[in-house]
C-alpha atoms as a PDB file:
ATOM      1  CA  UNK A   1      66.496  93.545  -6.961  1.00  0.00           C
ATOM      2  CA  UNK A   2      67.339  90.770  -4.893  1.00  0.00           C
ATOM      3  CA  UNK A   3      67.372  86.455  -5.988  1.00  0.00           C
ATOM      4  CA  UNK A   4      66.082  84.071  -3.784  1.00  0.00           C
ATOM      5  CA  UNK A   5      64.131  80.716  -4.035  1.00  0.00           C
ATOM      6  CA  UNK A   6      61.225  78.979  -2.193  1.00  0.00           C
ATOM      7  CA  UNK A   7      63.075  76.725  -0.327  1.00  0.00           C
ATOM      8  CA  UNK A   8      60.148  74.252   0.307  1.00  0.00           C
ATOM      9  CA  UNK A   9      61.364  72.535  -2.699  1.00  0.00           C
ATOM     10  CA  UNK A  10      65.147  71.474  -0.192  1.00  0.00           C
ATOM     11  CA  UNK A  11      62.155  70.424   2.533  1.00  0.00           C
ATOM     12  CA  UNK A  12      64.156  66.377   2.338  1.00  0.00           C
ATOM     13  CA  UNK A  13      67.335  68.338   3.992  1.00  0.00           C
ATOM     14  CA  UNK A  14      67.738  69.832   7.145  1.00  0.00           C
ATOM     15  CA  UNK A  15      67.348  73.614   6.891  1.00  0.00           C
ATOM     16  CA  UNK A  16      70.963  74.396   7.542  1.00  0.00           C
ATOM     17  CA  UNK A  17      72.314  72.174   5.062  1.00  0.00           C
ATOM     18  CA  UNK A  18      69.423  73.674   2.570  1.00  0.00           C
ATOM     19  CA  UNK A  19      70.731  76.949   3.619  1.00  0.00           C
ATOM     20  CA  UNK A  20      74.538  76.325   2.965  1.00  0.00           C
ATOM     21  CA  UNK A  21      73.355  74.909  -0.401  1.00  0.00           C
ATOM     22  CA  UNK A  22      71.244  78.069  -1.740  1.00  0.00           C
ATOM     23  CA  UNK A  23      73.784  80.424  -0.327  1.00  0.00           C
ATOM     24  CA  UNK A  24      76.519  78.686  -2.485  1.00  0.00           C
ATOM     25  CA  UNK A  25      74.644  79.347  -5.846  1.00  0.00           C
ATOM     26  CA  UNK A  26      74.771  83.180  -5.039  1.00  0.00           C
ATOM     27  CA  UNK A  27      71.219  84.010  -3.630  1.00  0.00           C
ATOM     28  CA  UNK A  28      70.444  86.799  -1.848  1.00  0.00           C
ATOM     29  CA  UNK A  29      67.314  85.468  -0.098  1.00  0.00           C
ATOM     30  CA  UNK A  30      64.720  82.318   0.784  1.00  0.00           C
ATOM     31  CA  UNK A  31      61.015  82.452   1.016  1.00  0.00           C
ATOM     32  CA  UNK A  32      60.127  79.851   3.803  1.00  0.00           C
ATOM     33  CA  UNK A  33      57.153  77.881   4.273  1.00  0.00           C
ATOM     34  CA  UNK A  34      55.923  78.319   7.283  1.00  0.00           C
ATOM     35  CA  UNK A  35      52.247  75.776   7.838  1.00  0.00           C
ATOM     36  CA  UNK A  36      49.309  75.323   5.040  1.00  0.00           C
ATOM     37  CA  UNK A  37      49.733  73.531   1.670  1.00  0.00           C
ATOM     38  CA  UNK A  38      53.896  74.550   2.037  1.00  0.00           C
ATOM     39  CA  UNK A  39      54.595  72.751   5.049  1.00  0.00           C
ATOM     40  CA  UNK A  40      56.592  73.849   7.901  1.00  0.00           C
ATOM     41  CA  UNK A  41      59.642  71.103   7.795  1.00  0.00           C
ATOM     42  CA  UNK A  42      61.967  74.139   8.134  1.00  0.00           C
ATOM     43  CA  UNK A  43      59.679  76.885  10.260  1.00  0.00           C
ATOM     44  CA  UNK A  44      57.566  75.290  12.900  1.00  0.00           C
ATOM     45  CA  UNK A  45      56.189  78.636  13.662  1.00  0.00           C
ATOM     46  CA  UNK A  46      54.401  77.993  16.895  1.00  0.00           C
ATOM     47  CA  UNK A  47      57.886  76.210  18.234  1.00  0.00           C
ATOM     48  CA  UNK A  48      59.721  79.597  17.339  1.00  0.00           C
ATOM     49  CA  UNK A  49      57.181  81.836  18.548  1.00  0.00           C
ATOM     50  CA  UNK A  50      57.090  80.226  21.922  1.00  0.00           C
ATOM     51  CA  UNK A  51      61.129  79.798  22.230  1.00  0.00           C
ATOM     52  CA  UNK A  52      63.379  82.939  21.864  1.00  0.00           C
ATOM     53  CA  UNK A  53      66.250  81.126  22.013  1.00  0.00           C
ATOM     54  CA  UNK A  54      65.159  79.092  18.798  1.00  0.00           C
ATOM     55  CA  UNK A  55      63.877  82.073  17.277  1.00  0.00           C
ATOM     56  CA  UNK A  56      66.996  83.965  17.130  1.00  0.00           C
ATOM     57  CA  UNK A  57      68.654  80.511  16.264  1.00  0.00           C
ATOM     58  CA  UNK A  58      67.207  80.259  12.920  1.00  0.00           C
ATOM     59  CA  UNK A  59      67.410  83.945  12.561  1.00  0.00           C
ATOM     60  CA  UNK A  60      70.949  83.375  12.822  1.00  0.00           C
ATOM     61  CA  UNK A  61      71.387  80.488  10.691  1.00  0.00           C
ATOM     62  CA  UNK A  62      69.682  82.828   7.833  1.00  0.00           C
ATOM     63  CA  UNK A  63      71.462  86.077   8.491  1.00  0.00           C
ATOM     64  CA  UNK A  64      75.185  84.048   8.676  1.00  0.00           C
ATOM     65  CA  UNK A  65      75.186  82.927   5.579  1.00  0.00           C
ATOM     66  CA  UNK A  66      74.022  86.368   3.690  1.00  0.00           C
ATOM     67  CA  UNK A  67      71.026  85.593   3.182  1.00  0.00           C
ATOM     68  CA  UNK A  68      67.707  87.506   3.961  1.00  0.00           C
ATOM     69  CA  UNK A  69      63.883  86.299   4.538  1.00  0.00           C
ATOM     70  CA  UNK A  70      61.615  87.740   1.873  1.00  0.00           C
ATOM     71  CA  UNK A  71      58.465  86.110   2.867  1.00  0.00           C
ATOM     72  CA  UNK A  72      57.141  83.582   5.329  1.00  0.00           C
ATOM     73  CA  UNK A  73      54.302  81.173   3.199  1.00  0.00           C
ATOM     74  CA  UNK A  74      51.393  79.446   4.416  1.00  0.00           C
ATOM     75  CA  UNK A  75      49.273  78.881   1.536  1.00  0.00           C
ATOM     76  CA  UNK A  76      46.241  77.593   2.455  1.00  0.00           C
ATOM     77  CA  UNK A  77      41.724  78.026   2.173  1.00  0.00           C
ATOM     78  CA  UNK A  78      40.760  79.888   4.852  1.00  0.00           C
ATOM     79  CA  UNK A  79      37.701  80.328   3.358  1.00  0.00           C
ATOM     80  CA  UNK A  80      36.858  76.178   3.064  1.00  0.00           C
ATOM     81  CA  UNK A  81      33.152  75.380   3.907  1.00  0.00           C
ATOM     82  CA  UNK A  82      34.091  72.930   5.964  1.00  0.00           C
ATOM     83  CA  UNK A  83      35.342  74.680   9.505  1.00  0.00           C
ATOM     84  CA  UNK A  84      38.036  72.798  10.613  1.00  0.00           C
ATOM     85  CA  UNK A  85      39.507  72.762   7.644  1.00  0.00           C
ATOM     86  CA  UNK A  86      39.619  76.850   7.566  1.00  0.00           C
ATOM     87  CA  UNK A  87      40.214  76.618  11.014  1.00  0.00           C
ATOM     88  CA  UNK A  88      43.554  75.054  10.546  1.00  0.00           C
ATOM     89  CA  UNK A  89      44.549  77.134   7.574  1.00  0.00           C
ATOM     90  CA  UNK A  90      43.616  80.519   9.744  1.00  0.00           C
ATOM     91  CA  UNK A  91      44.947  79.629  12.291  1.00  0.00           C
ATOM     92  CA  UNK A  92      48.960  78.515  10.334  1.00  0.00           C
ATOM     93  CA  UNK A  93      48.372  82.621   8.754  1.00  0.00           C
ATOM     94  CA  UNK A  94      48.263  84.199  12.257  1.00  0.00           C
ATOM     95  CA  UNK A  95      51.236  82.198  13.288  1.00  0.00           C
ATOM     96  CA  UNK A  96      53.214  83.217  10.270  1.00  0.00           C
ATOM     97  CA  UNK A  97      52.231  86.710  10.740  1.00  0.00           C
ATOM     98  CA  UNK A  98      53.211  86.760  14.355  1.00  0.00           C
ATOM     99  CA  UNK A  99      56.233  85.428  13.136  1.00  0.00           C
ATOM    100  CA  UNK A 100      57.470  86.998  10.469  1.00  0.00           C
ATOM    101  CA  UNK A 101      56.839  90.587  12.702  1.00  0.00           C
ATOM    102  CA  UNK A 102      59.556  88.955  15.219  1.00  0.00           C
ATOM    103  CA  UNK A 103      61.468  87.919  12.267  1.00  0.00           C
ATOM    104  CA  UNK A 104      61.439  91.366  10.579  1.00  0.00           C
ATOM    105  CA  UNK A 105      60.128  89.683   6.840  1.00  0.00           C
ATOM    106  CA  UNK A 106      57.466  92.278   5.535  1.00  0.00           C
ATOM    107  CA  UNK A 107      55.482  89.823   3.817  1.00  0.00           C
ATOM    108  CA  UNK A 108      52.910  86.531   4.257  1.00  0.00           C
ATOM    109  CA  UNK A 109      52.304  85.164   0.670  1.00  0.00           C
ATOM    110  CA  UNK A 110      49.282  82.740   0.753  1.00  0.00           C
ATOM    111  CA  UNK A 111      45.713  82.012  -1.333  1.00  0.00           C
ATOM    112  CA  UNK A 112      42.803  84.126  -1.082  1.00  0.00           C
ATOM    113  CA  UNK A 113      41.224  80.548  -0.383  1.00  0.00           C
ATOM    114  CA  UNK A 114      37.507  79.849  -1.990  1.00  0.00           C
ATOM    115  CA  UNK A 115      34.260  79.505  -0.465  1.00  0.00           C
ATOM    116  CA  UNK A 116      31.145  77.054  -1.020  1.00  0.00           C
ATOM    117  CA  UNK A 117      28.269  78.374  -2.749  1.00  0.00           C
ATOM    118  CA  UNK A 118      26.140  78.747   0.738  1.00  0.00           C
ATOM    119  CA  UNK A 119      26.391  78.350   4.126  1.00  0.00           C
ATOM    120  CA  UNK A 120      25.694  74.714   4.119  1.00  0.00           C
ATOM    121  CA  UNK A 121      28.087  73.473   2.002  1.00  0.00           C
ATOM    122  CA  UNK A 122      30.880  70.798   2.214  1.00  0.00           C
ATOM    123  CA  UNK A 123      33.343  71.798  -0.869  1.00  0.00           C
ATOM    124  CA  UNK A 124      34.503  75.188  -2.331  1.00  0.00           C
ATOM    125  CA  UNK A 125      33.019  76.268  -5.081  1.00  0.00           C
ATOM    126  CA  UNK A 126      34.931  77.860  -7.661  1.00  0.00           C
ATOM    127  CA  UNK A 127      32.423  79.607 -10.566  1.00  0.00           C
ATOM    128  CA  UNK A 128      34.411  81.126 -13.917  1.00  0.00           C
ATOM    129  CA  UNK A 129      31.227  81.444 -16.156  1.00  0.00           C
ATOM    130  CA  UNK A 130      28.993  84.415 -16.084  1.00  0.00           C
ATOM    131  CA  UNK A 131      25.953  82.024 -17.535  1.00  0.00           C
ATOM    132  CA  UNK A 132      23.869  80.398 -16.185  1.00  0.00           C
ATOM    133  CA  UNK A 133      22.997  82.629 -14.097  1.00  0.00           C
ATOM    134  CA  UNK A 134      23.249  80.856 -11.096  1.00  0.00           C
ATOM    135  CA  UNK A 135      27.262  81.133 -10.829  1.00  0.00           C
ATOM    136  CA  UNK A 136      26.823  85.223 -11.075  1.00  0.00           C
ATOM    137  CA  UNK A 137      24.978  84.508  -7.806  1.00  0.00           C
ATOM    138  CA  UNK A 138      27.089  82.243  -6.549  1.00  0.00           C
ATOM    139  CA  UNK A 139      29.868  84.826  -6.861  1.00  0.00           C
ATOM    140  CA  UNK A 140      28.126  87.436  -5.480  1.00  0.00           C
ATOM    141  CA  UNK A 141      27.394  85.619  -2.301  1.00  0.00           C
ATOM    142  CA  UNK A 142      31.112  84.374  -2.043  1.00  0.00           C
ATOM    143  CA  UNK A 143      32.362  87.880  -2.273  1.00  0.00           C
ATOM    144  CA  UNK A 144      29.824  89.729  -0.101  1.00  0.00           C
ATOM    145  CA  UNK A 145      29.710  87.069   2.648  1.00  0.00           C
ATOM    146  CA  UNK A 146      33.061  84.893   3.043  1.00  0.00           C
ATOM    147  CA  UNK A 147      35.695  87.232   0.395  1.00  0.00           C
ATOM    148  CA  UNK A 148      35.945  90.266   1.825  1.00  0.00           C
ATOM    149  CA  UNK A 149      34.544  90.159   5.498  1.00  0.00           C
ATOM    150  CA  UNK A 150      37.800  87.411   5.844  1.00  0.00           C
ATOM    151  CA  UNK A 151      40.451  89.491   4.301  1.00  0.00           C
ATOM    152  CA  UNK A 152      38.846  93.015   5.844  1.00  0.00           C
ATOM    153  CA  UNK A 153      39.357  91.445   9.051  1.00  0.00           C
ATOM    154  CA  UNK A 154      42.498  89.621   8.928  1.00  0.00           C
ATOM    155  CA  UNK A 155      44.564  92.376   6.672  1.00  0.00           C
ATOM    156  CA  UNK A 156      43.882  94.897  10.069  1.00  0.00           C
ATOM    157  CA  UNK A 157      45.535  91.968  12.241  1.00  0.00           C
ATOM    158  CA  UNK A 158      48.186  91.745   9.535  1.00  0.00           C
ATOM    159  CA  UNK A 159      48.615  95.779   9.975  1.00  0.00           C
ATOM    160  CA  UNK A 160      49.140  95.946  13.364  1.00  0.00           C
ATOM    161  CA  UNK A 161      51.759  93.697  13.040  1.00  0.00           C
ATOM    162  CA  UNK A 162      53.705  95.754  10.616  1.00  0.00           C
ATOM    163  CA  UNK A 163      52.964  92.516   7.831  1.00  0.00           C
ATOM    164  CA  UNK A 164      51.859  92.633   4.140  1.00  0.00           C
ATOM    165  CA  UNK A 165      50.044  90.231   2.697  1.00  0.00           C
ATOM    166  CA  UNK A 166      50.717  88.720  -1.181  1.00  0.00           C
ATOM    167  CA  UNK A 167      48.177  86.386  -2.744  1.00  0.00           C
ATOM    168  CA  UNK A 168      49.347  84.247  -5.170  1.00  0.00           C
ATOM    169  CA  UNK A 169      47.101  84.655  -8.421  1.00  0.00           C
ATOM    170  CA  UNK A 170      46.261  81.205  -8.496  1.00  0.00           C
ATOM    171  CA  UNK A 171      43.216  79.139  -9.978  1.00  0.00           C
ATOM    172  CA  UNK A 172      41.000  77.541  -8.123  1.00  0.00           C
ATOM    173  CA  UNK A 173      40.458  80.586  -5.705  1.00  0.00           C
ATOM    174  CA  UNK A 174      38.561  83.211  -5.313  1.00  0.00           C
ATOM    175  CA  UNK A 175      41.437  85.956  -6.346  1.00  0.00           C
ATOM    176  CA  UNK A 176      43.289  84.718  -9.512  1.00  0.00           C
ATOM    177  CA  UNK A 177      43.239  87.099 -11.922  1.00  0.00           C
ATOM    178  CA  UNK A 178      44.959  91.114 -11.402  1.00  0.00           C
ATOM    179  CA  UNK A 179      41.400  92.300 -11.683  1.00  0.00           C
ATOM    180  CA  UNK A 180      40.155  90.274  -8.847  1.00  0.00           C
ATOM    181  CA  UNK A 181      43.404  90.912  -6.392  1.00  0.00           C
ATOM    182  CA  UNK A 182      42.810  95.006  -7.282  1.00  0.00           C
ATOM    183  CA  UNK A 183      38.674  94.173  -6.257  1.00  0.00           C
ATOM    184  CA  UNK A 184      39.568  92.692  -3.112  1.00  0.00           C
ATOM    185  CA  UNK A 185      42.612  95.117  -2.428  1.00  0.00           C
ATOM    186  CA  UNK A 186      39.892  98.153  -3.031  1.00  0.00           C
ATOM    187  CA  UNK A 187      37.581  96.354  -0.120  1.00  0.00           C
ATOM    188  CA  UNK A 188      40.153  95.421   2.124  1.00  0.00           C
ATOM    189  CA  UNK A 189      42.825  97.711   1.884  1.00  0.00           C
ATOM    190  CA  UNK A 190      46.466  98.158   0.670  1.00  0.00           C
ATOM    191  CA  UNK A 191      47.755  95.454   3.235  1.00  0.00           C
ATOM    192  CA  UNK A 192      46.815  92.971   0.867  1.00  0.00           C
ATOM    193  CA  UNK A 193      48.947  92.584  -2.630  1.00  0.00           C
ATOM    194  CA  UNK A 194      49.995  90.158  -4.692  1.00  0.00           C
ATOM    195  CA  UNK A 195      52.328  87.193  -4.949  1.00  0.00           C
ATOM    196  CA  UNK A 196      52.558  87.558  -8.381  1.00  0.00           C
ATOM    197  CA  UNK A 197      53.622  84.153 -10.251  1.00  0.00           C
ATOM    198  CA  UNK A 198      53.628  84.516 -13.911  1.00  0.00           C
ATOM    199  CA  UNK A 199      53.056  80.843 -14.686  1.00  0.00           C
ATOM    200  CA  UNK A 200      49.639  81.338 -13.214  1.00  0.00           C
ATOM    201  CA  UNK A 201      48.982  83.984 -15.451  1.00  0.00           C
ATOM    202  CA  UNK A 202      50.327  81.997 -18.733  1.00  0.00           C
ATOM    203  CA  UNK A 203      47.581  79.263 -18.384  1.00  0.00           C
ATOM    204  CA  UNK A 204      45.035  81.685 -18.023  1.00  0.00           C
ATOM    205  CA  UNK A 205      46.053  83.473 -21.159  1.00  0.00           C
ATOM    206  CA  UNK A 206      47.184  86.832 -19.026  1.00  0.00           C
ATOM    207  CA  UNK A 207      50.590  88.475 -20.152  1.00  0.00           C
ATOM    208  CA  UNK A 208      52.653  88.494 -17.214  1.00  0.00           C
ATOM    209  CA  UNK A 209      54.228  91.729 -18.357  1.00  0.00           C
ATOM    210  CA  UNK A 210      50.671  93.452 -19.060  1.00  0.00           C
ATOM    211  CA  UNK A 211      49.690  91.959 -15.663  1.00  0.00           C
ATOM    212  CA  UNK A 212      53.029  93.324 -14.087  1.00  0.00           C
ATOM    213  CA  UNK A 213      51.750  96.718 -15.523  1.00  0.00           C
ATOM    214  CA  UNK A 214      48.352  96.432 -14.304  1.00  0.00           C
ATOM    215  CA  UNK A 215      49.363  95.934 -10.598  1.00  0.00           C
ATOM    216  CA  UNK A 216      52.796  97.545 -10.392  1.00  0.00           C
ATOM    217  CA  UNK A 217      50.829 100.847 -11.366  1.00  0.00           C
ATOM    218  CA  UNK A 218      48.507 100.272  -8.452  1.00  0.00           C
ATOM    219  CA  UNK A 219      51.303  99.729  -5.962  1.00  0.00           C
ATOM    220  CA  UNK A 220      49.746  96.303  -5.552  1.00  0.00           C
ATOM    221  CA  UNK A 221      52.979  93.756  -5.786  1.00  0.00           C
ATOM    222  CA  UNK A 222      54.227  92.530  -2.658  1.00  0.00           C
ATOM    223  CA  UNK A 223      56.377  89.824  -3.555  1.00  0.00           C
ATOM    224  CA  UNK A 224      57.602  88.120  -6.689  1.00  0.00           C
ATOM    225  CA  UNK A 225      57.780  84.444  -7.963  1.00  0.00           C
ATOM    226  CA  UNK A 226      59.779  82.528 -11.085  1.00  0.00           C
ATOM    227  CA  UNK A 227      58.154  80.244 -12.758  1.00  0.00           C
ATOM    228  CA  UNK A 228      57.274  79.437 -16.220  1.00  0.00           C
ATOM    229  CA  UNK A 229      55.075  77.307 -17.890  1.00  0.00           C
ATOM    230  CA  UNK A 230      54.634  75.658 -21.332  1.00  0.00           C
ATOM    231  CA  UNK A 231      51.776  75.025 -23.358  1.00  0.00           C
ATOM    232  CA  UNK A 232      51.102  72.284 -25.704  1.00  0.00           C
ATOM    233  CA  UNK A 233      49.507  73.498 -28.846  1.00  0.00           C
ATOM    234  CA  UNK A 234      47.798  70.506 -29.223  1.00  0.00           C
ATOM    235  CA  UNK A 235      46.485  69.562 -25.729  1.00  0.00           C
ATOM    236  CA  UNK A 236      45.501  73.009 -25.253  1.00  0.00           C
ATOM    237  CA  UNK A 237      42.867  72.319 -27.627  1.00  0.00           C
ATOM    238  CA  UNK A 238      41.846  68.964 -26.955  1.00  0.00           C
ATOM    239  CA  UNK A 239      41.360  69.512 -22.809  1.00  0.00           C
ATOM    240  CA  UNK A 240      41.721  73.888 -23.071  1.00  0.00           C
ATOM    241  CA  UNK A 241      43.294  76.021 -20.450  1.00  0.00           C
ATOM    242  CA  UNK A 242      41.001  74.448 -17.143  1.00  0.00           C
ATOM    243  CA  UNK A 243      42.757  71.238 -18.228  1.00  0.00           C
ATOM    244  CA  UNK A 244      41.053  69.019 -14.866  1.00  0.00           C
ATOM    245  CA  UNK A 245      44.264  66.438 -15.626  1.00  0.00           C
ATOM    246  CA  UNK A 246      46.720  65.555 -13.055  1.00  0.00           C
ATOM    247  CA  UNK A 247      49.892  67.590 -13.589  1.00  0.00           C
ATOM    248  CA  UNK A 248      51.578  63.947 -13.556  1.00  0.00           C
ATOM    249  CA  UNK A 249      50.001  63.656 -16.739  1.00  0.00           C
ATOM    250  CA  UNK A 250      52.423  65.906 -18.703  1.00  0.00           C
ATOM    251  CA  UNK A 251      52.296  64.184 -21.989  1.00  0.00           C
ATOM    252  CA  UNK A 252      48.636  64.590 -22.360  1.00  0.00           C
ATOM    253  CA  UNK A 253      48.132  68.255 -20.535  1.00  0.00           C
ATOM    254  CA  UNK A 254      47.334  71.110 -21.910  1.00  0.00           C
ATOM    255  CA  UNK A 255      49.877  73.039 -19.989  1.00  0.00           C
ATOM    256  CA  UNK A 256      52.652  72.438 -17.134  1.00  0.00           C
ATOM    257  CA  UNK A 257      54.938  74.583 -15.416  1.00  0.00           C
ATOM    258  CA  UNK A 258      58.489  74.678 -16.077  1.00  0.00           C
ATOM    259  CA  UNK A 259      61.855  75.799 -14.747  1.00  0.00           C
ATOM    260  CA  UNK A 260      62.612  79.660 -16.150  1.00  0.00           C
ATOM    261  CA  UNK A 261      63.879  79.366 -19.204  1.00  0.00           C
ATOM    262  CA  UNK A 262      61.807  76.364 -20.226  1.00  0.00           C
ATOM    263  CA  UNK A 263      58.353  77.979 -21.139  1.00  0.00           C
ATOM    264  CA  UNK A 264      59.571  81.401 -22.188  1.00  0.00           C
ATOM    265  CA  UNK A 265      62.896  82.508 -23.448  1.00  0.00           C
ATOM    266  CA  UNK A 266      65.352  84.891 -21.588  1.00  0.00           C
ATOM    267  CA  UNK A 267      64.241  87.615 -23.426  1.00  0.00           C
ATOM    268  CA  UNK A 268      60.665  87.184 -22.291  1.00  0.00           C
ATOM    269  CA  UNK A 269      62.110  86.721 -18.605  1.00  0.00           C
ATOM    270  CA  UNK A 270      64.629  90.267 -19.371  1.00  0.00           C
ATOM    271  CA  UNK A 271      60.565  92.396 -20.366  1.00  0.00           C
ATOM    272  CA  UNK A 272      59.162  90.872 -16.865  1.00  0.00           C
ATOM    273  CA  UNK A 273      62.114  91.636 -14.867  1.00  0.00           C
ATOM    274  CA  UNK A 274      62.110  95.224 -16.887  1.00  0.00           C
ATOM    275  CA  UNK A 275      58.727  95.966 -16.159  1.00  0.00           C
ATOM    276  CA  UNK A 276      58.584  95.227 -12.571  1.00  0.00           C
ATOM    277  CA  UNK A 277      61.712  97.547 -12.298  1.00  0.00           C
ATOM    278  CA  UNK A 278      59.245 100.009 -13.989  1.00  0.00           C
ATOM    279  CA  UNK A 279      56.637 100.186 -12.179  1.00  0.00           C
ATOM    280  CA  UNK A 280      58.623 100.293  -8.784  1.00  0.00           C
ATOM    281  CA  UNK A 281      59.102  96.864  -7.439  1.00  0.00           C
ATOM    282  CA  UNK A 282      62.754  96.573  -6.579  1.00  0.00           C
ATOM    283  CA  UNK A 283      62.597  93.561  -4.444  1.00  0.00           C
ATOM    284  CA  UNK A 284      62.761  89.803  -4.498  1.00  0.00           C
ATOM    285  CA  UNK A 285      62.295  87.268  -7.426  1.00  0.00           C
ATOM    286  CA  UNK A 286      62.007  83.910  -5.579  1.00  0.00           C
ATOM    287  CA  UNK A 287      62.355  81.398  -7.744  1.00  0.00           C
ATOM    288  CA  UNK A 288      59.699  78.602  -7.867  1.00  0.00           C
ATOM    289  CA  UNK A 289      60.658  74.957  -8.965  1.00  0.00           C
ATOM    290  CA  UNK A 290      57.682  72.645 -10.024  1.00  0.00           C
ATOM    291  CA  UNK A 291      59.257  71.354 -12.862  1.00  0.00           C
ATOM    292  CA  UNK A 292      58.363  67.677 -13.846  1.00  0.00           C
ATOM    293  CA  UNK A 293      61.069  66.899 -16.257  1.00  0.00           C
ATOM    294  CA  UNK A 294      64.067  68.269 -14.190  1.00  0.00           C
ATOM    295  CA  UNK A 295      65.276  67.302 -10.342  1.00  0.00           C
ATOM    296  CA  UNK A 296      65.229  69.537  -7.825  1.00  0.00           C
ATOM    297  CA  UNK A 297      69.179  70.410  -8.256  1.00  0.00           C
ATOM    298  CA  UNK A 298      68.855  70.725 -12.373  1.00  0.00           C
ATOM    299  CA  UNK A 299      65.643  72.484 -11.804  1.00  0.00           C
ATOM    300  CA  UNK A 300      66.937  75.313  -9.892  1.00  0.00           C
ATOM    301  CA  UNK A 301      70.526  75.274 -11.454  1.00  0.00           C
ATOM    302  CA  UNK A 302      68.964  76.164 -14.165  1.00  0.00           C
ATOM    303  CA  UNK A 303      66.763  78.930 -13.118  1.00  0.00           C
ATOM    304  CA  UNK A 304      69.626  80.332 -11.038  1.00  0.00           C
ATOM    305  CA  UNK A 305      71.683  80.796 -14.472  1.00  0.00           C
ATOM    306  CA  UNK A 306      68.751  82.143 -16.849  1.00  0.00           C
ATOM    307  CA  UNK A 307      67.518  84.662 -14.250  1.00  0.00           C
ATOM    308  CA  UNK A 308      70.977  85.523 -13.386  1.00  0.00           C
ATOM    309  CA  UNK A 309      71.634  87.199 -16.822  1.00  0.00           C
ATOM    310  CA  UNK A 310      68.376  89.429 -16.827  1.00  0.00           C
ATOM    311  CA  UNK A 311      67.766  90.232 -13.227  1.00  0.00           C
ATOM    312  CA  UNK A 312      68.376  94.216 -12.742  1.00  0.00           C
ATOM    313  CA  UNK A 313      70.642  94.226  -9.427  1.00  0.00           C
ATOM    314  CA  UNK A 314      72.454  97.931  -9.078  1.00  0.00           C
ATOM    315  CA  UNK A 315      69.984 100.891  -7.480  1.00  0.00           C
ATOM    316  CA  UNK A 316      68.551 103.033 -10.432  1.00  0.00           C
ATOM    317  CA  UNK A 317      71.001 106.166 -10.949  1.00  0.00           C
ATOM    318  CA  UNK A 318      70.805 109.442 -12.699  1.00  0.00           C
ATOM    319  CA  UNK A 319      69.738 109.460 -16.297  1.00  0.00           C
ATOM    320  CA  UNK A 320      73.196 110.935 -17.494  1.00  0.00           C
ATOM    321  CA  UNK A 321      72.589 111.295 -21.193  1.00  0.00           C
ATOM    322  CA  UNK A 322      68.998 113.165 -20.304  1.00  0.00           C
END
């Protein structure tokens, strides 16, 4: 396996001085946003993809300094009711897949996105109660009209272009949970896998290892993110897991994501690592820093060091003792 970090979080300093900067605390790799909620401050994907001189530029500038791509990002609703809005968010994902085939990175991580609840509407609707029976309907139009006619479509663009795409389990969207990224997956093929963050799965009460299990079996994890979260045992039950708060809020929340080390324990962090060597993902962990009580620096530091003791590095070799 490989370390790296989402380097959206060094977006305040110019991407060569970001990449001097991660390559000095021993990384192997960056995940770069490239358009959508991320940003592009360091991959203006249209400027690259229209200038092969720039292109091989910041190819350069990553390769120089030992480091490899693991993912472009453009996280983003395609699926918004409102058409402009999807447009834009489309339209950032078939840049970054152009891209990243030029570049040689294997995967796009974004959001499934959500849909409204019909044709007409102005706001995504996202429905996580079976009853009334109205949101089973809701969810049934979602999935059979907007879901997985989008990703049907644009996994076969992502294809041809030799790119897989990982959706981040996240709430809020229409694939969150393993089940749901396995449903859509069946529909729209093995192009499409998952981000897989397990402080996503912590709030919604999913064991990142069983989750790890659940997809690694299935071939389904195409990229890897670090970050933890914390919940409050007293919040939790006060505002529960859908906690509507702002994450600014942190002494009142429910939950909140934390640097690695600051939810869950290294030994937690040594059973994830362990079971995505398992099930056959030997590629990048990219760390994630949304941590509200640490800087940027401290932050990552710190994630750098716990995941440094647990991450499984060496190929697998012959089982001597056997």
């Amino acid at each position: 396996m490989k370390l790296g970090v989402f380097m959206v979080l060094f977006a305040g300093k110019p991407f060569e001085e970001a990449l001097d900067y991660i390559a000095s605390k021993g990384l192997d790799a960056v995940e770069i946003g490239a358009g959508g909620y991320p940003g592009n401050a360091h991959c203006d994907a249209k400027a690259l993809l229209a200038d092969e001189g720039k292109l091989k530029a910041f190819k350069r500038a990553v390769e120089s300094r030992g480091l490899m791509i693991s993912a472009l990002s453009c996280h983003g609703n395609p699926l918004h009711p409102q058409k402009d809005i999807a447009r834009e968010f489309h339209d950032s994902m078939i840049d970054a897949i152009q891209l990243a085939q030029k570049l040689d990175v294997p995967v796009v991580n974004t959001v499934s996105g959500c849909p409204g609840d019909h044709e007409g509407a102005k706001y995504p609707n996202w429905p996580v109660a079976p009853w009334p029976n109205d949101y089973q309907e809701i969810l049934t139009w979602q999935w059979e009209n907007k879901v997985i006619p989008y990703w049907t479509e644009t996994a076969k663009f992502a294809s041809n272009h030799n790119v897989k795409i990982g959706l981040e389990l996240h709430g809020g969207f229409s694939v969150h949970t393993p089940a749901t990224l396995l449903r859509l997956r069946e529909a729209a093929g093995e192009t499409i896998g998952a981000n897989l963050d397990p402080s996503h799965m912590w709030w919604q009460g999913i064991d990142p290892v069983q989750a790890v299990q659940i997809l690694g079996r299935a071939g389904a994890i195409h990229h890897f993110h670090a970050k933890d979260t914390t919940i409050d045992p007293v919040n939790v039950n006060k505002h529960g897991v859908t906690d509507m708060q702002s994450y600014a809020m942190m002494l009142d929340r429910a939950w909140q994501f934390r640097s690695v080390g600051y939810g869950h324990d290294v030994k937690v962090w040594a059973d994830i690592i362990s079971a995505l060597r398992l099930t056959g993902y030997d590629y990048v962990v990219s760390i994630e820093h949304e941590d509200g009580l640490m800087s940027v620096d401290e932050g990552f530091t710190r994630a750098v060091q716990n995941l440094q003791q647990v991450i499984i590095r060496e190929p697998l070799g012959e089982m001597w003792w056997v």
